[in-house]
N, C-alpha and C. Protein backbone atom coordinates (compact mmCIF):
# COMPACT_ATOMS: atom_id res chain seq x y z
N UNK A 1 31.90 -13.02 19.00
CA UNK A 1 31.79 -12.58 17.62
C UNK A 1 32.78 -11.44 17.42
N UNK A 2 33.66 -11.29 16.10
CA UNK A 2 34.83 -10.38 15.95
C UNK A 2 33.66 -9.04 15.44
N UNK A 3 34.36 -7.79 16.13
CA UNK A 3 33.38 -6.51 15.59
C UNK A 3 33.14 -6.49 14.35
N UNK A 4 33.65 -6.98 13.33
CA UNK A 4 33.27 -6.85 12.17
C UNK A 4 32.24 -7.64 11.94
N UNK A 5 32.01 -9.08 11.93
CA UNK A 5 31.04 -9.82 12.11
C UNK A 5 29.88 -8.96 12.65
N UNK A 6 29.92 -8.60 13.94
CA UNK A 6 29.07 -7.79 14.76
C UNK A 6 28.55 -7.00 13.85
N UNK A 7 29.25 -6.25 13.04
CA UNK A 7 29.02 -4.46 12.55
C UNK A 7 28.14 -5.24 11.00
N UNK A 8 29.00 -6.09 10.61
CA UNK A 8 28.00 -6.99 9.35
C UNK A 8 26.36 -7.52 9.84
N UNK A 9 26.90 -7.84 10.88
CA UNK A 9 24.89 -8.29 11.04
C UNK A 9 23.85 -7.57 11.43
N UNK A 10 24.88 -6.41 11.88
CA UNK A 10 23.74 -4.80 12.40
C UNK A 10 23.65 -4.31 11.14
N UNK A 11 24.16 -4.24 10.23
CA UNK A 11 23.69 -3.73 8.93
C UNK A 11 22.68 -4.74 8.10
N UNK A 12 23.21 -5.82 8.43
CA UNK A 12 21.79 -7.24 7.57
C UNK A 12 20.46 -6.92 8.29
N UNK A 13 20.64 -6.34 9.42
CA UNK A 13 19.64 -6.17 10.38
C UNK A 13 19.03 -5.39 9.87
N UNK A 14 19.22 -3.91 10.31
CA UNK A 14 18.69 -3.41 9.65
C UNK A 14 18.36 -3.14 7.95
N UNK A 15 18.94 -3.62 7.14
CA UNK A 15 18.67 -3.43 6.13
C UNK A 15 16.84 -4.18 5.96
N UNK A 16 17.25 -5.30 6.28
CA UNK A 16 15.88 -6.14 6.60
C UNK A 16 14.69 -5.31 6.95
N UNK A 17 15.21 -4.52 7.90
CA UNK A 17 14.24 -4.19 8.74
C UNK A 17 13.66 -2.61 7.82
N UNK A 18 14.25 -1.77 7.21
CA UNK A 18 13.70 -0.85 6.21
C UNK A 18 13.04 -1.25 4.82
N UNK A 19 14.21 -2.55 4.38
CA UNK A 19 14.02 -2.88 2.85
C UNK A 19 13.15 -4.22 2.87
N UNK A 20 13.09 -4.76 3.93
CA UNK A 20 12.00 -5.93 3.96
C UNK A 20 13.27 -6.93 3.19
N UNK A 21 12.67 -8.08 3.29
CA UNK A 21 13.31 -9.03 2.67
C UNK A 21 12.69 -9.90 1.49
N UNK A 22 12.75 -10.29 0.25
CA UNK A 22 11.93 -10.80 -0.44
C UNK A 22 10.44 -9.86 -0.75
N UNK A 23 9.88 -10.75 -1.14
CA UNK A 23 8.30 -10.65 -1.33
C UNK A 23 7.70 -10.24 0.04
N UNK A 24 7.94 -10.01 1.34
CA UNK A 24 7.51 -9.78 2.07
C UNK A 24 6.80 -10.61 2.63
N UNK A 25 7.43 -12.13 2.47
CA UNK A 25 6.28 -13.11 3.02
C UNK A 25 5.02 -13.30 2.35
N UNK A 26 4.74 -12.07 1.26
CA UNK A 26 3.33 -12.58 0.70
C UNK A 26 2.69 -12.17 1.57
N UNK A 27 2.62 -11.15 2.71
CA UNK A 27 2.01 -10.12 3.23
C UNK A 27 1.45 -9.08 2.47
N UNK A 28 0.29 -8.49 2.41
CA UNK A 28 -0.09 -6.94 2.27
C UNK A 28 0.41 -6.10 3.12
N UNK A 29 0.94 -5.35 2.16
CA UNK A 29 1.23 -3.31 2.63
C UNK A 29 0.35 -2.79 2.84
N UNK A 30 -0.10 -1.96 3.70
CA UNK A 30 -1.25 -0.68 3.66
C UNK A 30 -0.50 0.41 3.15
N UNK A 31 -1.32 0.90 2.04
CA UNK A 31 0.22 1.85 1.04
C UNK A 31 -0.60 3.36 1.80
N UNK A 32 0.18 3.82 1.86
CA UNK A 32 -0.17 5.91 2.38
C UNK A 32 -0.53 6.25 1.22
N UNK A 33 -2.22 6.33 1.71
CA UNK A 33 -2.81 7.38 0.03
C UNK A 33 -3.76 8.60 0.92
N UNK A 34 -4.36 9.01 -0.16
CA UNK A 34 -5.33 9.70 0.16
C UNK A 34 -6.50 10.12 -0.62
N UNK A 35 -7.90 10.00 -0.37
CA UNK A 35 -8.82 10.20 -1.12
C UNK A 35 -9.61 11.57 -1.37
N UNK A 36 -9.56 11.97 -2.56
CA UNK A 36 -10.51 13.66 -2.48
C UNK A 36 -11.60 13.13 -3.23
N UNK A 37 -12.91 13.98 -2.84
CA UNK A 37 -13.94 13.58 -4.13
C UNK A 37 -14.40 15.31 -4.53
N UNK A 38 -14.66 15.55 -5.73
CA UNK A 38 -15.06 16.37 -6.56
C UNK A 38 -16.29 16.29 -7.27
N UNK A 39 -17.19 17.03 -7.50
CA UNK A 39 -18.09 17.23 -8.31
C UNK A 39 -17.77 16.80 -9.64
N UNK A 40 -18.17 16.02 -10.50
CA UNK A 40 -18.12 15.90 -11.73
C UNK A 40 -18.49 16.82 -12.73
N UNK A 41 -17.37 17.22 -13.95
CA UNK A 41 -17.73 18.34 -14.41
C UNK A 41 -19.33 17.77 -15.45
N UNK A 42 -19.81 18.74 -16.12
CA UNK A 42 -21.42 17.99 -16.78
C UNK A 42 -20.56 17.67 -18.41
N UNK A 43 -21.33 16.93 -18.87
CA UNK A 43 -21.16 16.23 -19.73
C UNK A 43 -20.53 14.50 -19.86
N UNK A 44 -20.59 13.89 -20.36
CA UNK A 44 -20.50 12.17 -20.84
C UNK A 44 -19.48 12.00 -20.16
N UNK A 45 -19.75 10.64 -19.30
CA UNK A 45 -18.73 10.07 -18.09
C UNK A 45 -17.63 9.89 -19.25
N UNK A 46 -16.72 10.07 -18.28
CA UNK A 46 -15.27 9.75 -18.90
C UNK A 46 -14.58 8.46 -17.86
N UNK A 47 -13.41 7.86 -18.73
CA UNK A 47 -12.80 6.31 -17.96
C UNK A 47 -12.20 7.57 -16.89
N UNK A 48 -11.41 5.73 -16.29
CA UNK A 48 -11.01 5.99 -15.02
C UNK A 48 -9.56 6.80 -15.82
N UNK A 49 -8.90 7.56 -15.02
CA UNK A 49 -7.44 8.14 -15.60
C UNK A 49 -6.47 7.79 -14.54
N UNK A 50 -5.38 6.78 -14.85
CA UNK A 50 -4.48 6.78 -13.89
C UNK A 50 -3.18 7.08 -14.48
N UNK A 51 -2.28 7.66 -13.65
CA UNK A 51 -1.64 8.59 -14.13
C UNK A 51 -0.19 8.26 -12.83
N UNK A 52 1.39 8.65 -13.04
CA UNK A 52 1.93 8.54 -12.50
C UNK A 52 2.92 10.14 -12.12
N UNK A 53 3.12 10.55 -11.22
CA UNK A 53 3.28 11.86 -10.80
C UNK A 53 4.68 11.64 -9.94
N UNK A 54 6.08 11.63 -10.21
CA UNK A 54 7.16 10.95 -9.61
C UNK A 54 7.16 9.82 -9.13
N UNK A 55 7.16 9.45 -7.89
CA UNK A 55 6.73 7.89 -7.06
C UNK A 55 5.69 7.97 -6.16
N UNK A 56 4.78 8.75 -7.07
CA UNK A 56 3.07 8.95 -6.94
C UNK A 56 1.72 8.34 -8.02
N UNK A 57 0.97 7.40 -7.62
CA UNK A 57 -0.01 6.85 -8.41
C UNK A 57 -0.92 7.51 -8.14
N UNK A 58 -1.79 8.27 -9.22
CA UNK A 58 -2.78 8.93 -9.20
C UNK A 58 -4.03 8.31 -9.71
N UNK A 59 -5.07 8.05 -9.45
CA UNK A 59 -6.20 7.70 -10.03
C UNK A 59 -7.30 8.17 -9.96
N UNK A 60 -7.90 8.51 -10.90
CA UNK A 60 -9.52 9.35 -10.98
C UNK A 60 -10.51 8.55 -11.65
N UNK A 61 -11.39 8.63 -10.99
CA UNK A 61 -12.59 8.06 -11.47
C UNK A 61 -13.83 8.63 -11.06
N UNK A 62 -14.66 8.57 -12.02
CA UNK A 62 -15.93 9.04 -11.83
C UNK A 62 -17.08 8.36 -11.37
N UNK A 63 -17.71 8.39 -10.38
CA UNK A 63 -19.09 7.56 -9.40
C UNK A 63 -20.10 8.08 -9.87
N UNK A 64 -20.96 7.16 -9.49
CA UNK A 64 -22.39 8.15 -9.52
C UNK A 64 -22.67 7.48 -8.36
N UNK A 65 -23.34 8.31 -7.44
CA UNK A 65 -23.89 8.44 -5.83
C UNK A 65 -25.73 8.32 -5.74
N UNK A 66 -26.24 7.44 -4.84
CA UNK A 66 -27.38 7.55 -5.28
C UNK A 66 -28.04 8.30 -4.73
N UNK A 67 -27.32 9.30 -3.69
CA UNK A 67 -27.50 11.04 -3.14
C UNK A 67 -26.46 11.62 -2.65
N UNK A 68 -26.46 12.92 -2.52
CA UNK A 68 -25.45 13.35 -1.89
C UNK A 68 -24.85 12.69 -0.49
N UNK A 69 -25.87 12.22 -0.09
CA UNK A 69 -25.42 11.64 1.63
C UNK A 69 -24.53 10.29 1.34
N UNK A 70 -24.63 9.65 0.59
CA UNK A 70 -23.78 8.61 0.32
C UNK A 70 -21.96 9.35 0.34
N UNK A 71 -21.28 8.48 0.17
CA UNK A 71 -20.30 8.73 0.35
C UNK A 71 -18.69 7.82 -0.33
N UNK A 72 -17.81 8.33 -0.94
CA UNK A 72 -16.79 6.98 -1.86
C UNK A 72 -16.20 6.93 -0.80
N UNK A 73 -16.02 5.43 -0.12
CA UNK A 73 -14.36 4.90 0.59
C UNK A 73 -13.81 4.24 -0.22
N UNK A 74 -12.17 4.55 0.32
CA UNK A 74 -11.40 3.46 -0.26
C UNK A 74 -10.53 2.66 0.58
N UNK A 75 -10.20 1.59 -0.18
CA UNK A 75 -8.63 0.92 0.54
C UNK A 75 -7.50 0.85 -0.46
N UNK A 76 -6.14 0.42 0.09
CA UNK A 76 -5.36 0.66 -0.95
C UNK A 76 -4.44 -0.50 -0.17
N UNK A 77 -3.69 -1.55 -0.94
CA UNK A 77 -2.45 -2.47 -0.46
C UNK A 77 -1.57 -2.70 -1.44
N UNK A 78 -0.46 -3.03 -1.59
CA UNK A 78 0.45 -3.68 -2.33
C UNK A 78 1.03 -4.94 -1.64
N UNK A 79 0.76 -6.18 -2.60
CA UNK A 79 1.45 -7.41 -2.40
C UNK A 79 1.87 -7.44 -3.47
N UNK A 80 3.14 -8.16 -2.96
CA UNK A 80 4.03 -8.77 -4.57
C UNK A 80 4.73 -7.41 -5.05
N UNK A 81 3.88 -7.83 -6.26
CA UNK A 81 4.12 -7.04 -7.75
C UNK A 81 3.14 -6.26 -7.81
N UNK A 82 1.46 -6.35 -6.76
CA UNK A 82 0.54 -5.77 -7.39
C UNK A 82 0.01 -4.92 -5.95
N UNK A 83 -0.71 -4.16 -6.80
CA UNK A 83 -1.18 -2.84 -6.54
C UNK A 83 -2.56 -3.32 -6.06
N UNK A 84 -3.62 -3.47 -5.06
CA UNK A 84 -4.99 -3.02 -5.19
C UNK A 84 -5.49 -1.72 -4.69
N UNK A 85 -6.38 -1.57 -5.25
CA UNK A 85 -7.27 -0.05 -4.63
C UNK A 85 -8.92 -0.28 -5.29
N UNK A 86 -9.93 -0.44 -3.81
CA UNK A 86 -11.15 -0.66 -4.32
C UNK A 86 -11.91 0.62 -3.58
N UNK A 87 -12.70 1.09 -4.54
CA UNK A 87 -13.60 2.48 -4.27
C UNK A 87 -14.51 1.61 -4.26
N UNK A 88 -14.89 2.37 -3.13
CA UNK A 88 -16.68 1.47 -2.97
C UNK A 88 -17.47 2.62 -2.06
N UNK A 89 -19.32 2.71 -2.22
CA UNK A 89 -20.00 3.33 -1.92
C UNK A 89 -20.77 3.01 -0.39
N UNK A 90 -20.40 4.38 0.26
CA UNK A 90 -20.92 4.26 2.10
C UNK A 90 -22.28 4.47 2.34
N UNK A 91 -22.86 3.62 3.02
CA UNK A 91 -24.15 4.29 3.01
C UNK A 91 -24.18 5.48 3.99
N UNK A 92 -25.08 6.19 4.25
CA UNK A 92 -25.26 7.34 5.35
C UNK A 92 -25.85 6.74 6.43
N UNK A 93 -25.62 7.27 7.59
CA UNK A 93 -26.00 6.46 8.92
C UNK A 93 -27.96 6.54 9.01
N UNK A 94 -27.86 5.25 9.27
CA UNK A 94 -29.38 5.08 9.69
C UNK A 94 -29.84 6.78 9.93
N UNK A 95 -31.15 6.62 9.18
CA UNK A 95 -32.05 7.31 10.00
C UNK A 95 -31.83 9.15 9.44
N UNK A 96 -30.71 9.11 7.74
CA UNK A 96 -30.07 10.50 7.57
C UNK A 96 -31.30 10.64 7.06
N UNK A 97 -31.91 11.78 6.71
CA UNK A 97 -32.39 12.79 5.68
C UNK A 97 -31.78 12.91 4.44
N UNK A 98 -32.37 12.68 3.39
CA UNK A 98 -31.06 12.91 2.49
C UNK A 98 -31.95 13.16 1.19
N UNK A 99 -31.84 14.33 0.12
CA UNK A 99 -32.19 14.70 -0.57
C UNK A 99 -32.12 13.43 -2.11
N UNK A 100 -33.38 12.77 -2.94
CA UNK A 100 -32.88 11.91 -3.54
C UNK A 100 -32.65 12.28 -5.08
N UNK A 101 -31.31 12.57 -5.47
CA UNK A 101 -30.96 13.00 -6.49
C UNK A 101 -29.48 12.33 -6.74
N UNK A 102 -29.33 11.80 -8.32
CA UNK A 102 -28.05 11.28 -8.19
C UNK A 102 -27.03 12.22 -8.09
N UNK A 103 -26.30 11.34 -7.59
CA UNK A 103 -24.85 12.72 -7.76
C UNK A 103 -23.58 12.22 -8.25
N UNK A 104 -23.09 12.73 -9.26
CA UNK A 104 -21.73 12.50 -9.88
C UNK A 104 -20.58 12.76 -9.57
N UNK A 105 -19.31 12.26 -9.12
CA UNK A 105 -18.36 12.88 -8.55
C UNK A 105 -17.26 12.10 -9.27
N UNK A 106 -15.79 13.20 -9.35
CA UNK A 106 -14.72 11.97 -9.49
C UNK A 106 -13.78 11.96 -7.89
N UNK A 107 -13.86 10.82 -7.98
CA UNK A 107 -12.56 9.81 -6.93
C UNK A 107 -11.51 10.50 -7.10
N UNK A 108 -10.82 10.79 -6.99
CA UNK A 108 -9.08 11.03 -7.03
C UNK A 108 -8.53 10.12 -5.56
N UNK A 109 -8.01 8.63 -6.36
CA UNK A 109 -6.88 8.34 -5.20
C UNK A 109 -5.46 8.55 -5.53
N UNK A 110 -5.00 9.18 -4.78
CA UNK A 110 -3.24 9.29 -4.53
C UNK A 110 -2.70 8.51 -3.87
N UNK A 111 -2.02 7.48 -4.15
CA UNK A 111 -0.90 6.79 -3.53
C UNK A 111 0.79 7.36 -3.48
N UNK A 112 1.07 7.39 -2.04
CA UNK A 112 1.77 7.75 -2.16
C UNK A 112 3.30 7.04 -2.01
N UNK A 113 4.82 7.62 -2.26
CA UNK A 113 5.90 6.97 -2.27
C UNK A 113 6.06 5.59 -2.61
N UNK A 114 5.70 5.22 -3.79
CA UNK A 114 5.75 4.10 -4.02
C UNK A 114 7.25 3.39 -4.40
N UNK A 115 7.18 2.24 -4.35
CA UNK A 115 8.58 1.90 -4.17
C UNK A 115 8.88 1.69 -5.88
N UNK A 116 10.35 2.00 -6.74
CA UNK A 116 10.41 1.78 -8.32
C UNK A 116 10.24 0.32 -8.89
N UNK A 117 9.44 0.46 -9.87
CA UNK A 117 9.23 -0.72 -10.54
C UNK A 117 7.91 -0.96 -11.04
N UNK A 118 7.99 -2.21 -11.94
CA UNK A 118 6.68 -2.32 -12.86
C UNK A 118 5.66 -3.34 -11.77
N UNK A 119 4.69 -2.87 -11.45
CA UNK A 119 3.99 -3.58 -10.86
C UNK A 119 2.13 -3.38 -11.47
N UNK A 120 1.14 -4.87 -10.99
CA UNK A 120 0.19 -4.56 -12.04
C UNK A 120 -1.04 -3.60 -10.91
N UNK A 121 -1.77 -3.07 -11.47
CA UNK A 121 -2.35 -2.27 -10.47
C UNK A 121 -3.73 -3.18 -11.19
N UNK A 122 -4.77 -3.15 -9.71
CA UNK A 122 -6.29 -4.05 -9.77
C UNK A 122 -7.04 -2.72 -9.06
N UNK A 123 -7.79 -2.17 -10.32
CA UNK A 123 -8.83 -1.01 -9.31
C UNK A 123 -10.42 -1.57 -9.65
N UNK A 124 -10.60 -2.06 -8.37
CA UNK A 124 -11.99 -2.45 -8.49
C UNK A 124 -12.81 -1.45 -7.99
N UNK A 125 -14.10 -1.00 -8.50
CA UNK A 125 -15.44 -0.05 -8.37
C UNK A 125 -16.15 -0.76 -7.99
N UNK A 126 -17.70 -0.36 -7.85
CA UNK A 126 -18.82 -0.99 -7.99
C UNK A 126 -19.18 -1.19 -9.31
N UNK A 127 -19.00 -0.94 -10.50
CA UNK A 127 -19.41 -1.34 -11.35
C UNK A 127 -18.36 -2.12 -12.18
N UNK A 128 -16.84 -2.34 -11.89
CA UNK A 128 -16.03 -2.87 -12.58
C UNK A 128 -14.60 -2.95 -11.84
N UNK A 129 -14.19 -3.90 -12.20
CA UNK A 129 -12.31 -4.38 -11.72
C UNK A 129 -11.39 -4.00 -12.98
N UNK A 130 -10.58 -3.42 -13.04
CA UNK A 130 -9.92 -3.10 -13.93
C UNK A 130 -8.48 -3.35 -13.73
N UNK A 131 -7.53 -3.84 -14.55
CA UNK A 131 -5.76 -3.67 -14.39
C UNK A 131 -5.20 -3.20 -15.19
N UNK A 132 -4.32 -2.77 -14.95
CA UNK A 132 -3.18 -2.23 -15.79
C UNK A 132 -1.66 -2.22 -15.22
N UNK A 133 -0.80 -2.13 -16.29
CA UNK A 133 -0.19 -2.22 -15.70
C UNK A 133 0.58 -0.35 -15.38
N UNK A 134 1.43 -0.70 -14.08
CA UNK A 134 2.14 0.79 -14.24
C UNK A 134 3.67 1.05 -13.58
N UNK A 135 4.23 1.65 -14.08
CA UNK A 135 6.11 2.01 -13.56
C UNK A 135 6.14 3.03 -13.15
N UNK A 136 7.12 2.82 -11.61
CA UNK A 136 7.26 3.78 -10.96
C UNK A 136 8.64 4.14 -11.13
N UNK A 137 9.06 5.27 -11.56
CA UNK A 137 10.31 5.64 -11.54
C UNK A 137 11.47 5.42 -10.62
């Protein structure tokens, strides 16, 4: 193979290998987020707020917990074009103590470095799936 040839396919190479190729096979991403939860301030639940912060997806939402010992997880992937992220409620390990009072909190997920472009985002709860769409700069 002439070095140039050579030096052309180490660059196809890697390019592949950072920028992926296509759709990615129609594989899921595990996207880098991170979850905080907060006390809900008092007064009438408010929607979910998603919000875009450079090539950062922000989303808040408000739970209700059916005690403090419970707990919100999440997951987060991108296939395609689309976005998922499902908040869902943990139970506490067998056998907790746990004071029974509801408790209100908002979710904040951050996704982070997302790649530019219009893609549709699916945030499913326990009480609802929602989309929208959103652009990343």
């Amino acid at each position: 193979m002439k070095p140039i040839g050579l030096a052309r396919a180490l660059l196809v190479g890697l390019a592949v290998f950072f920028f992926g190729c296509g759709d990615g096979g129609g594989q899921p991403i595990e996207l880098r987020s991170e979850l905080k939860t907060e006390p809900a301030p008092q007064g009438p639940a408010v929607a979910p707020d998603i919000h875009v912060e450079g090539k950062n997806l922000v989303i808040r939402v408000p739970m209700t917990l059916p005690d403090p010992c419970h707990k919100v997880v999440h997951k987060a992937k991108m296939e395609g074009g689309e976005i998922f992220v499902s908040l869902q409620i943990e139970n506490p390990p067998a056998g907790t103590i746990c004071i029974q009072v509801l408790t209100t909190v908002i979710a904040t997920v951050t996704l982070f470095d997302l790649p530019s472009g219009t893609d549709t985002l699916t945030l499913q709860t326990p009480l609802q799936t929602t989309q929208q769409t959103v652009r990343i700069p």
